[in-house]
PDB file of N, CA and C in Angstrom:
ATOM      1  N   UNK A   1       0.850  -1.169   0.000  1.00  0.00           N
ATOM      2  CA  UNK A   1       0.000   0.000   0.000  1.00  0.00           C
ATOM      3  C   UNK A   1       0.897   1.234   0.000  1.00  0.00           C
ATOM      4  N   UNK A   2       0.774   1.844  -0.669  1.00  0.00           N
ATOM      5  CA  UNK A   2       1.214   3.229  -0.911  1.00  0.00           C
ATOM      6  C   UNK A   2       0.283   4.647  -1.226  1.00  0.00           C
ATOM      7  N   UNK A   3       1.159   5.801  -0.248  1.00  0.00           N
ATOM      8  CA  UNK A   3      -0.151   6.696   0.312  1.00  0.00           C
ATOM      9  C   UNK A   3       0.950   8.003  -0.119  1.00  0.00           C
ATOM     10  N   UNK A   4       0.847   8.605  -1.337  1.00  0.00           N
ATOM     11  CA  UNK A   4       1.800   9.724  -1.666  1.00  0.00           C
ATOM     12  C   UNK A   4       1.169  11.427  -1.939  1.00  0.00           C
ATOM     13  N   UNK A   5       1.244  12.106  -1.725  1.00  0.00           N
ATOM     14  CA  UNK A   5       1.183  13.459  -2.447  1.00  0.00           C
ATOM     15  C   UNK A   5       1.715  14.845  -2.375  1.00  0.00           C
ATOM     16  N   UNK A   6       1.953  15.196  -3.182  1.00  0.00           N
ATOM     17  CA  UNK A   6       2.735  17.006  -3.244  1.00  0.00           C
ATOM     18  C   UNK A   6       1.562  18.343  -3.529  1.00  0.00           C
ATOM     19  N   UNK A   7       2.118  19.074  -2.277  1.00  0.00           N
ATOM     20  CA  UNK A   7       1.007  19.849  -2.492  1.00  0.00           C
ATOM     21  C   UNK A   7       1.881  21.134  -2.618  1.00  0.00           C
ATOM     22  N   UNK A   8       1.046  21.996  -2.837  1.00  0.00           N
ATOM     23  CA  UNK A   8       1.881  23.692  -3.537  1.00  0.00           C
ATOM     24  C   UNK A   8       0.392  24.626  -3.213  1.00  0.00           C
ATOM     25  N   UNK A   9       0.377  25.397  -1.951  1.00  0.00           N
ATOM     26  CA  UNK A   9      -0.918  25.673  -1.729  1.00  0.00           C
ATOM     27  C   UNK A   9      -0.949  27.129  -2.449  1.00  0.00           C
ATOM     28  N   UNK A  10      -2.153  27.674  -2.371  1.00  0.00           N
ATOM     29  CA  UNK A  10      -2.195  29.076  -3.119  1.00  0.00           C
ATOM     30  C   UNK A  10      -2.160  29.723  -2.086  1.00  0.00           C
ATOM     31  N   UNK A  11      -1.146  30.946  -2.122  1.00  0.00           N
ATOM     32  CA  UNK A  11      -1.253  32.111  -0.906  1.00  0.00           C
ATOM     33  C   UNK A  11      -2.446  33.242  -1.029  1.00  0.00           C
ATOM     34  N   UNK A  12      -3.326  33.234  -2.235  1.00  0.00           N
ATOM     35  CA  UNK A  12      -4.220  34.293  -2.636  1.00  0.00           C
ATOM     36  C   UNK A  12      -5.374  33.622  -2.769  1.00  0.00           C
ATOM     37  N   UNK A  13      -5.674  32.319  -2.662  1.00  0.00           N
ATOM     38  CA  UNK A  13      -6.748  31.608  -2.320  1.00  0.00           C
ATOM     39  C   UNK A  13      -7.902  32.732  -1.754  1.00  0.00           C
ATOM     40  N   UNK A  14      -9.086  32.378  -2.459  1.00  0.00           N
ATOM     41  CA  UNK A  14     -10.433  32.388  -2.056  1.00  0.00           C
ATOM     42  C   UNK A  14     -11.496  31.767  -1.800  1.00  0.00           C
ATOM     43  N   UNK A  15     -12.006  32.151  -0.929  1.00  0.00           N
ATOM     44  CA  UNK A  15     -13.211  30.433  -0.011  1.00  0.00           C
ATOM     45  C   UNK A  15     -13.826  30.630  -1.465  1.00  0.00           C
ATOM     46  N   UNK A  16     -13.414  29.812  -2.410  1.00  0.00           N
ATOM     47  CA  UNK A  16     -14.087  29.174  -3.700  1.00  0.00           C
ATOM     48  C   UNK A  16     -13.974  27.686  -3.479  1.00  0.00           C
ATOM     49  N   UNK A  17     -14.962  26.934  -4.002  1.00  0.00           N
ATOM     50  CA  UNK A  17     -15.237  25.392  -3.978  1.00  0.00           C
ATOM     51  C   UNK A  17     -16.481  24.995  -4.518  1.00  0.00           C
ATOM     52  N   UNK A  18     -15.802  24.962  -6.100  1.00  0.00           N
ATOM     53  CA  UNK A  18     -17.498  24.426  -6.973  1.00  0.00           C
ATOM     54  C   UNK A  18     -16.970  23.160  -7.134  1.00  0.00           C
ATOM     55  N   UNK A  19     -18.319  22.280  -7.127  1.00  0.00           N
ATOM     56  CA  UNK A  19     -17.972  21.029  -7.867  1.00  0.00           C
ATOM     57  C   UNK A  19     -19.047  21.113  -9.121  1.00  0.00           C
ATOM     58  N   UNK A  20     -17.687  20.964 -10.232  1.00  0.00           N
ATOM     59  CA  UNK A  20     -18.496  20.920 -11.540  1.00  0.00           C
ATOM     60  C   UNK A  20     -19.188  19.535 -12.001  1.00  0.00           C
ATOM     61  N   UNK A  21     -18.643  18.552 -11.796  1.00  0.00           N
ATOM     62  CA  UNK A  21     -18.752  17.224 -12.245  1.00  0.00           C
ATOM     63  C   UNK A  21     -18.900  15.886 -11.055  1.00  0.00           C
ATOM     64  N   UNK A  22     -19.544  14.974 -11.228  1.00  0.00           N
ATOM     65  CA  UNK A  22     -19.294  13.490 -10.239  1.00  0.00           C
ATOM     66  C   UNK A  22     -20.314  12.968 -10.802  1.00  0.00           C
ATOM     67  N   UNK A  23     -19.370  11.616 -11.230  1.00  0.00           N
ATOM     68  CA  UNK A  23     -19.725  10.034 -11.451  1.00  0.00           C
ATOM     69  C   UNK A  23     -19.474   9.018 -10.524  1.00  0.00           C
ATOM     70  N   UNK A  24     -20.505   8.656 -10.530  1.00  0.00           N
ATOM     71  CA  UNK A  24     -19.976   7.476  -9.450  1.00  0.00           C
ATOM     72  C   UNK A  24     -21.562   5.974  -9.684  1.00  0.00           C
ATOM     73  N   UNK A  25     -20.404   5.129 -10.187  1.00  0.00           N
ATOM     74  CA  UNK A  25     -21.165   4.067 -10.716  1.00  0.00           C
ATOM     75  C   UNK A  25     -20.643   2.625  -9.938  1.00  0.00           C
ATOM     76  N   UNK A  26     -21.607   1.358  -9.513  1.00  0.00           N
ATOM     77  CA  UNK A  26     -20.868   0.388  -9.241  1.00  0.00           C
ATOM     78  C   UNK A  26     -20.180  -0.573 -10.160  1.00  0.00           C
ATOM     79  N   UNK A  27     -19.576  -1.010  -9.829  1.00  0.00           N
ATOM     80  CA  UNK A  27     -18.555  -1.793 -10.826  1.00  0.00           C
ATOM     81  C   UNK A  27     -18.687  -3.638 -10.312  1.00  0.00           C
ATOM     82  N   UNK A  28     -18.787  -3.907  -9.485  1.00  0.00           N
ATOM     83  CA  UNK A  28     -19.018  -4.839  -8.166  1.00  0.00           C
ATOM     84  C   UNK A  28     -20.041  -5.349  -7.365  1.00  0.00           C
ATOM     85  N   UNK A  29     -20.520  -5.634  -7.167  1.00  0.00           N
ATOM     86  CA  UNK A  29     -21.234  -5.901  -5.607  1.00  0.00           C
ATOM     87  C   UNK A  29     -21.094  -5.376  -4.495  1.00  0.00           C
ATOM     88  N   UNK A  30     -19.318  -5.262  -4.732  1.00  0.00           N
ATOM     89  CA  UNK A  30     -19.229  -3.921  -3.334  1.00  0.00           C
ATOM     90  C   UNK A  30     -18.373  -2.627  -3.732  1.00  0.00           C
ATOM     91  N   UNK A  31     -17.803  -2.859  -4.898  1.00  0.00           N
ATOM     92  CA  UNK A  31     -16.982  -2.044  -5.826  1.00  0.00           C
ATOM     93  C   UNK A  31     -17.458  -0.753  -6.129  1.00  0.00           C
ATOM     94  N   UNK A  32     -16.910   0.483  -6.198  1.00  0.00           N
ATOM     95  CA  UNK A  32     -17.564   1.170  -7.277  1.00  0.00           C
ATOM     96  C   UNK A  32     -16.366   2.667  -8.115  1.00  0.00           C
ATOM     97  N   UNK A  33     -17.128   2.813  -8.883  1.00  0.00           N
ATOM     98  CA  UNK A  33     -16.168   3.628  -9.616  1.00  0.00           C
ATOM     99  C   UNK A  33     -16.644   5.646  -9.171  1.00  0.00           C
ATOM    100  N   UNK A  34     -15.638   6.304  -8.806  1.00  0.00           N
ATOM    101  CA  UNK A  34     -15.767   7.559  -8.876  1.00  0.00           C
ATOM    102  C   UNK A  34     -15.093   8.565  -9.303  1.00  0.00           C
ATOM    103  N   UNK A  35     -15.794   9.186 -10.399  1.00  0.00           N
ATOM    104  CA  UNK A  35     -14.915  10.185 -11.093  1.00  0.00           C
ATOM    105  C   UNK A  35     -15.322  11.603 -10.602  1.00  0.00           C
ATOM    106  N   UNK A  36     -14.758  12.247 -10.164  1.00  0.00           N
ATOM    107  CA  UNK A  36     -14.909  14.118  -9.794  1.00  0.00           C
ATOM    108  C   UNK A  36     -14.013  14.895 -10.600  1.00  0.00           C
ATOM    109  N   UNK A  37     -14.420  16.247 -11.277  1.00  0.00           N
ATOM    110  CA  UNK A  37     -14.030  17.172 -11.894  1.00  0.00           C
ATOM    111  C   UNK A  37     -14.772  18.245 -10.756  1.00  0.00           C
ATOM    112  N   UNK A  38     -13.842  19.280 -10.457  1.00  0.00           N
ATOM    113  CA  UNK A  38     -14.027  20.447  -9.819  1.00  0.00           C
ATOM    114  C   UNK A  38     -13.097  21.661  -9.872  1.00  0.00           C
ATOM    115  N   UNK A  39     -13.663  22.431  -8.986  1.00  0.00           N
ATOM    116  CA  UNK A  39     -12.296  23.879  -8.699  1.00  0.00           C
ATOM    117  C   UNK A  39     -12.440  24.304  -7.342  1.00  0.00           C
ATOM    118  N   UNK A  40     -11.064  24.152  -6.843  1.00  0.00           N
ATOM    119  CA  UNK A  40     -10.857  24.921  -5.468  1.00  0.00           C
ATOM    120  C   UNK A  40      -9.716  25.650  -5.582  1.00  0.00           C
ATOM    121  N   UNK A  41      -9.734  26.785  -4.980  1.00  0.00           N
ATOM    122  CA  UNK A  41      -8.791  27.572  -5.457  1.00  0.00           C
ATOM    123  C   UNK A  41      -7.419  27.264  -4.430  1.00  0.00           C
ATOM    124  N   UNK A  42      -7.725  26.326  -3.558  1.00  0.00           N
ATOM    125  CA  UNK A  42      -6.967  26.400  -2.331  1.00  0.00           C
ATOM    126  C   UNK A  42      -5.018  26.011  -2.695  1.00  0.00           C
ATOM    127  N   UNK A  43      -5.329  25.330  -4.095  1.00  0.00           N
ATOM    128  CA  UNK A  43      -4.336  24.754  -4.535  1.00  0.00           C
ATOM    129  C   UNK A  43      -3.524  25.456  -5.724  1.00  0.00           C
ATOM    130  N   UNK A  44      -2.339  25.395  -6.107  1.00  0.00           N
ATOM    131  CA  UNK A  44      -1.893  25.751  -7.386  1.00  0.00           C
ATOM    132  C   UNK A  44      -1.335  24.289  -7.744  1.00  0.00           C
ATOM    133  N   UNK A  45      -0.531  23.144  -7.205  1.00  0.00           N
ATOM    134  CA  UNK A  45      -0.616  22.112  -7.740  1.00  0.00           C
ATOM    135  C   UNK A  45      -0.736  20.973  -6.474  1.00  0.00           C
ATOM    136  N   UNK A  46      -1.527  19.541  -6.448  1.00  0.00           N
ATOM    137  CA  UNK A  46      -1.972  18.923  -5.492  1.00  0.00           C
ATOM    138  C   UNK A  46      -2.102  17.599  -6.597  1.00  0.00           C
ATOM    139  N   UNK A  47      -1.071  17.018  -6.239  1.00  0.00           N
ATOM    140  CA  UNK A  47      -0.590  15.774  -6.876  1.00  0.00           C
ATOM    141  C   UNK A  47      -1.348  14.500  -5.572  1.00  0.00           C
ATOM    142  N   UNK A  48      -2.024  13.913  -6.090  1.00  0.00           N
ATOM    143  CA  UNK A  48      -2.162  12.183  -4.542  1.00  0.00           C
ATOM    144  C   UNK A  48      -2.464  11.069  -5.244  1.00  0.00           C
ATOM    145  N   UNK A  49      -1.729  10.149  -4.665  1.00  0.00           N
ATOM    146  CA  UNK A  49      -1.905   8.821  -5.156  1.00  0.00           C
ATOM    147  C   UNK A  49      -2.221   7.843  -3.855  1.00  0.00           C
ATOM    148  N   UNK A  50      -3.161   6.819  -3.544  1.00  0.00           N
ATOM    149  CA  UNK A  50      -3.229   5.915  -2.422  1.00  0.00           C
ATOM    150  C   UNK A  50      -3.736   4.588  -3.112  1.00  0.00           C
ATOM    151  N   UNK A  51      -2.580   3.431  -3.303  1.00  0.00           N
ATOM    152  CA  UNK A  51      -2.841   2.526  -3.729  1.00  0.00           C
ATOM    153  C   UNK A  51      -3.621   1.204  -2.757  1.00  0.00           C
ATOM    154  N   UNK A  52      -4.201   1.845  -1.766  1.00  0.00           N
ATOM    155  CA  UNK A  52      -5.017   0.808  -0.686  1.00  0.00           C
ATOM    156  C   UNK A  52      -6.054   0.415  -1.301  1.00  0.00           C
ATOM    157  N   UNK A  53      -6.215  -1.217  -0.534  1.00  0.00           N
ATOM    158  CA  UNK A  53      -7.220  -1.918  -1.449  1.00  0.00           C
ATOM    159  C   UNK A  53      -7.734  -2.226  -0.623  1.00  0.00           C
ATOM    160  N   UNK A  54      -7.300  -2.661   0.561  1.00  0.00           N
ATOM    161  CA  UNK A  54      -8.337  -2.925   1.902  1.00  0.00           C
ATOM    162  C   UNK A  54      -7.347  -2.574   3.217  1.00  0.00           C
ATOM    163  N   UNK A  55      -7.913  -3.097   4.568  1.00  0.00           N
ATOM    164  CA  UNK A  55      -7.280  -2.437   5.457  1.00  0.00           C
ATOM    165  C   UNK A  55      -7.603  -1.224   6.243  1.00  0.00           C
ATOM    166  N   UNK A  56      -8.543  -0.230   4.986  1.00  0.00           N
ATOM    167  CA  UNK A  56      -9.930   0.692   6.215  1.00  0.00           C
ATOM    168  C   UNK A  56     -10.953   0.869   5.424  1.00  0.00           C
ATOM    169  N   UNK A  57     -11.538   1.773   5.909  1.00  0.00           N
ATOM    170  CA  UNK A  57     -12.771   1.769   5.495  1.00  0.00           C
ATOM    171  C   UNK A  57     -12.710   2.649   4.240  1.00  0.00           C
ATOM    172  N   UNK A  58     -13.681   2.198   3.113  1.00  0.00           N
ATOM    173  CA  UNK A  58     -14.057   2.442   1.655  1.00  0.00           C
ATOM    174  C   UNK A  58     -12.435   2.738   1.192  1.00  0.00           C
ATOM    175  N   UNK A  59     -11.900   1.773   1.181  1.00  0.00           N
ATOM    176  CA  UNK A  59     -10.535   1.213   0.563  1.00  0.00           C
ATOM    177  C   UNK A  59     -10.675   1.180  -0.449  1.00  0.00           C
ATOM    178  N   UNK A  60      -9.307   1.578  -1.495  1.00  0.00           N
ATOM    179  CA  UNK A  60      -9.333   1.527  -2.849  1.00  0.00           C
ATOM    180  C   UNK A  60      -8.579   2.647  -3.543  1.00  0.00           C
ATOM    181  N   UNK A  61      -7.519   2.243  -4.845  1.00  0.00           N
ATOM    182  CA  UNK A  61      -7.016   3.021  -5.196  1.00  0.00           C
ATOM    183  C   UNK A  61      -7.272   4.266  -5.941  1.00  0.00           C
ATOM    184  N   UNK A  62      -7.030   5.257  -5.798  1.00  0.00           N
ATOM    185  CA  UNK A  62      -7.530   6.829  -5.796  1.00  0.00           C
ATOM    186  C   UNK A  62      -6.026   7.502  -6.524  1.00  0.00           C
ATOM    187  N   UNK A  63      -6.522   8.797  -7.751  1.00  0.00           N
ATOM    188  CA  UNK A  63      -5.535   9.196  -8.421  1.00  0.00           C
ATOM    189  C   UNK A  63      -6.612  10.902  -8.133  1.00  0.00           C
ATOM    190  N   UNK A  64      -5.274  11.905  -7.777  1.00  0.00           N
ATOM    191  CA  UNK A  64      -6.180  12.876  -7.829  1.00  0.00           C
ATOM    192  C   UNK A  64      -5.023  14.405  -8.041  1.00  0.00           C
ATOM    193  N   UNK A  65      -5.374  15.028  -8.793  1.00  0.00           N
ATOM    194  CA  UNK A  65      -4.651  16.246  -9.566  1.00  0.00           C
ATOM    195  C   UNK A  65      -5.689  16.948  -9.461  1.00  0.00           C
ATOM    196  N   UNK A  66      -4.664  17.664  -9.298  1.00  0.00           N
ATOM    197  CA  UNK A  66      -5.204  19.801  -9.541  1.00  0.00           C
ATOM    198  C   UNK A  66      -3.638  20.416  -9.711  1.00  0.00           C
ATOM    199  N   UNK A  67      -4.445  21.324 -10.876  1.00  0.00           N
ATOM    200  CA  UNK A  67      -2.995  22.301 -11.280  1.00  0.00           C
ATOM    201  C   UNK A  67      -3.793  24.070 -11.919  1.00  0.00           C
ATOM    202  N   UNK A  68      -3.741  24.955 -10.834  1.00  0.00           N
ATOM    203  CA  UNK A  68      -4.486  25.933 -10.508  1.00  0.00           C
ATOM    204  C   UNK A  68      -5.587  25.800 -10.250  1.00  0.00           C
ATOM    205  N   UNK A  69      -5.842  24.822  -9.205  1.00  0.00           N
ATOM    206  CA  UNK A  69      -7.611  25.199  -8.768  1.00  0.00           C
ATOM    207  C   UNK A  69      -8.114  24.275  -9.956  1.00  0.00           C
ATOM    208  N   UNK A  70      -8.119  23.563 -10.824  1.00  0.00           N
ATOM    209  CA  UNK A  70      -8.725  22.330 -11.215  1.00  0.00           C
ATOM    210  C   UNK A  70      -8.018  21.191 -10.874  1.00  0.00           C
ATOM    211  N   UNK A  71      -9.375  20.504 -10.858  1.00  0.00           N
ATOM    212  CA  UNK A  71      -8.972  19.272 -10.250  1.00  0.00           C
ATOM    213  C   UNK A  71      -9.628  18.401 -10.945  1.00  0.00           C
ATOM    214  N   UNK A  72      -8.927  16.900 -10.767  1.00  0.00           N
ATOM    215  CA  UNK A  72      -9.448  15.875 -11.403  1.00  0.00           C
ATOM    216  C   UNK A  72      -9.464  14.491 -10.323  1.00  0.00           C
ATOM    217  N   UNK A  73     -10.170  13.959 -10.324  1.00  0.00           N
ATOM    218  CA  UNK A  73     -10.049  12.836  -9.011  1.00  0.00           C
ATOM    219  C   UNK A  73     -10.695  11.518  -9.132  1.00  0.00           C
ATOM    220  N   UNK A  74     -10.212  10.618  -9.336  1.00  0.00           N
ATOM    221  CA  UNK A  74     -10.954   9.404  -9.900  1.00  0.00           C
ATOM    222  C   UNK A  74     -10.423   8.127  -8.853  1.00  0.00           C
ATOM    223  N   UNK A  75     -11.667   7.542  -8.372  1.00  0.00           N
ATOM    224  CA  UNK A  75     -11.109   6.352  -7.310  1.00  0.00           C
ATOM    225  C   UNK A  75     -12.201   5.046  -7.264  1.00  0.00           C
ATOM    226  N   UNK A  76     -11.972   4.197  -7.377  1.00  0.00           N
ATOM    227  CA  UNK A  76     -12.095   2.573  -7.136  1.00  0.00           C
ATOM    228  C   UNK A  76     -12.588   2.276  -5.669  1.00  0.00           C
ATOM    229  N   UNK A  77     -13.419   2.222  -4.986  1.00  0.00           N
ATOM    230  CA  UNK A  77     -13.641   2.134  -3.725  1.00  0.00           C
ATOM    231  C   UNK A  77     -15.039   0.854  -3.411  1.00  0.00           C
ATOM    232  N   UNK A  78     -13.811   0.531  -2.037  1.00  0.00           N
ATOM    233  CA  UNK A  78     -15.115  -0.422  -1.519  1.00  0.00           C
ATOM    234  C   UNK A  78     -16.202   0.028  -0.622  1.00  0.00           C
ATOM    235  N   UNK A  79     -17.651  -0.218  -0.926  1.00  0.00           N
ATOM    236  CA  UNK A  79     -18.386  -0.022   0.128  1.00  0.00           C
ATOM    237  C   UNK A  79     -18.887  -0.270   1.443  1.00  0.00           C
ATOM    238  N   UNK A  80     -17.601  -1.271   1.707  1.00  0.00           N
ATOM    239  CA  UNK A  80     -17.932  -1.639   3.145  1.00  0.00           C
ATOM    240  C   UNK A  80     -17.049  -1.001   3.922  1.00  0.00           C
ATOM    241  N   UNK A  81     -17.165  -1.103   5.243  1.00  0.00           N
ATOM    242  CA  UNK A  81     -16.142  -0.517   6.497  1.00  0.00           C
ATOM    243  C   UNK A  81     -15.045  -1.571   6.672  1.00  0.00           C
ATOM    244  N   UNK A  82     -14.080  -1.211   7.292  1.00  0.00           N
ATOM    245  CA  UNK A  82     -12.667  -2.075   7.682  1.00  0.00           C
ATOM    246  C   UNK A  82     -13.102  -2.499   9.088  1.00  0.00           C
ATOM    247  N   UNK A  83     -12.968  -3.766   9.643  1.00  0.00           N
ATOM    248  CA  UNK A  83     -13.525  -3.919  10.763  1.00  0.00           C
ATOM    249  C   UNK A  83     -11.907  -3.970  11.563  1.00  0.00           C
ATOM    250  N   UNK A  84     -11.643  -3.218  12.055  1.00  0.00           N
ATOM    251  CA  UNK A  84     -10.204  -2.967  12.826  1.00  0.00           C
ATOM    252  C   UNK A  84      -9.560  -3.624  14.052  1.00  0.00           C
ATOM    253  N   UNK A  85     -10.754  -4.303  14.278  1.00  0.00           N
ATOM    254  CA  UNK A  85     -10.634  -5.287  15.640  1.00  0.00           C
ATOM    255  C   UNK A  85      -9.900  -6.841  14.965  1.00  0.00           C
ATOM    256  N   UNK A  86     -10.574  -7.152  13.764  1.00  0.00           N
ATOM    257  CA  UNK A  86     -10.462  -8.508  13.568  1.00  0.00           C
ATOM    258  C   UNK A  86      -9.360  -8.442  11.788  1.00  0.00           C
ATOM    259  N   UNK A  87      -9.613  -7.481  11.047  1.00  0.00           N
ATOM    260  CA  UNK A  87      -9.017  -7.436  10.390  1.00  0.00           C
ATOM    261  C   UNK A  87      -9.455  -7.387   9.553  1.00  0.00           C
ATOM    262  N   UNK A  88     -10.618  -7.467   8.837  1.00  0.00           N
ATOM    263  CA  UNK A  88     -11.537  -7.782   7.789  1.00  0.00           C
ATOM    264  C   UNK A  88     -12.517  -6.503   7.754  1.00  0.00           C
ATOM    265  N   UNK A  89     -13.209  -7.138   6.187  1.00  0.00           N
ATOM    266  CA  UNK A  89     -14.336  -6.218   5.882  1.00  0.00           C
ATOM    267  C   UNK A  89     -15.846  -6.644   7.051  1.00  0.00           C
ATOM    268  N   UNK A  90     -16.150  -5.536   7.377  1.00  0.00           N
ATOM    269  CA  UNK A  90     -17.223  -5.827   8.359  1.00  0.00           C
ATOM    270  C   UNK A  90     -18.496  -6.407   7.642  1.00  0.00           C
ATOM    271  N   UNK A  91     -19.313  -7.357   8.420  1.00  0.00           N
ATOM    272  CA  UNK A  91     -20.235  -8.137   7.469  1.00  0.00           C
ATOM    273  C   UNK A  91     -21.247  -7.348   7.937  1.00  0.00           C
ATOM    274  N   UNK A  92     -22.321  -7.446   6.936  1.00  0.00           N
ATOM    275  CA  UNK A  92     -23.691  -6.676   6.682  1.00  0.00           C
ATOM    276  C   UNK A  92     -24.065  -6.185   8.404  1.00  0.00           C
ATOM    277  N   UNK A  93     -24.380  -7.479   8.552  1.00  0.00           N
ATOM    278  CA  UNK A  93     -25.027  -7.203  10.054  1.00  0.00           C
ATOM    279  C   UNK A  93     -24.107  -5.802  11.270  1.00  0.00           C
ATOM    280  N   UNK A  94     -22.687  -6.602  10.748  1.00  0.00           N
ATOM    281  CA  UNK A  94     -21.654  -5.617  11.469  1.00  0.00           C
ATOM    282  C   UNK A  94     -21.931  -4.031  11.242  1.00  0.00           C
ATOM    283  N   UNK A  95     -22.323  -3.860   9.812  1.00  0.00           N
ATOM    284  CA  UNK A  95     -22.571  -2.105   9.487  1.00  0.00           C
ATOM    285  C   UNK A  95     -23.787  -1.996   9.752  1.00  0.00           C
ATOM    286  N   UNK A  96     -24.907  -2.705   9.630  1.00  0.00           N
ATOM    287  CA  UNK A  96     -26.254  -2.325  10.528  1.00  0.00           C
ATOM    288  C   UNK A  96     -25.785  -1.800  11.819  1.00  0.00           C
ATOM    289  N   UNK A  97     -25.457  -3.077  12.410  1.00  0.00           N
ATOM    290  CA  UNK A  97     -25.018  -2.371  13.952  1.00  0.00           C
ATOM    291  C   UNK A  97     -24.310  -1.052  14.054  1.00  0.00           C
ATOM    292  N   UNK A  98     -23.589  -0.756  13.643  1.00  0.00           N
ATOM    293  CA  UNK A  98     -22.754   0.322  13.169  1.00  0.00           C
ATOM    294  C   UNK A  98     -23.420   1.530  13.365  1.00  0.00           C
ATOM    295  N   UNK A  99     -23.971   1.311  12.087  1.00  0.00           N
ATOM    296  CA  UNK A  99     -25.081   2.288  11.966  1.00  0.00           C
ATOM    297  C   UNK A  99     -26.132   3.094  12.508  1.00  0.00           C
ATOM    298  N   UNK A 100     -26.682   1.648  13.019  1.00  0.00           N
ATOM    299  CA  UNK A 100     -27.788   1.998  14.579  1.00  0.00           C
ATOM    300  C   UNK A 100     -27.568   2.842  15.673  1.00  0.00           C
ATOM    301  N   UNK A 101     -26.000   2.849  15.689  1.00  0.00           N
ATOM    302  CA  UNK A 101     -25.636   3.434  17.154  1.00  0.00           C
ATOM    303  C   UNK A 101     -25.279   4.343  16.709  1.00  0.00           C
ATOM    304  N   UNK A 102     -25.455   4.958  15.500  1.00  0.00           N
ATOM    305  CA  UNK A 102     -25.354   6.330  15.148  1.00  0.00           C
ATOM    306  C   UNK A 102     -26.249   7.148  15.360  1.00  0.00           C
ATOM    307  N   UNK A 103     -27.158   6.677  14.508  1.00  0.00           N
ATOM    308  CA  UNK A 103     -28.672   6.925  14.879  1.00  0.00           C
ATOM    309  C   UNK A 103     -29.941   7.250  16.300  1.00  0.00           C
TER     310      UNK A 103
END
């Protein structure tokens, strides 16, 4: 697993943050695909790469650029939680419960 990125922030930044674009389709049973196009100005360049596939929660490898306030961000993700006690993806019942005690 590998977790990388370079960032180059903007010193003239303005609380700007549109999101122009998002796809997000399943690919899986628990899989799914997400593509984002946006602009934040917060950045002039914001390079990330995280090649995790499991291990926490909605795991999965993620590629994401911006070079002046656009951005591009596309990631592979699972829909279940990392169950951190035992090591595994938490089973259905496990994220009900989860859930409940949110609620």
């Amino acid at each position: 697993m590998l977790k990388f990125s370079i960032v180059v922030k903007n010193p003239w930044a303005k609380d700007v943050d549109a999101k122009a674009y998002n796809f997000d389709k399943a690919i899986s049973k628990n899989k799914r695909f997400e593509a984002e196009h946006s602009y934040c100005g917060y950045f002039l360049l914001y390079f990330a790469l995280d090649t995790s596939w499991r291990g926490e929660s909605h795991a999965g490898p993620e590629l994401e650029l911006c070079v002046f306030g656009y951005t591009a961000r596309y990631k592979i993700y699972d829909i279940r939680h990392w169950n951190y006690t035992y090591g595994r993806w938490m089973t259905e019942q496990e994220q009900r419960h989860e859930y409940d005690s949110y609620v």
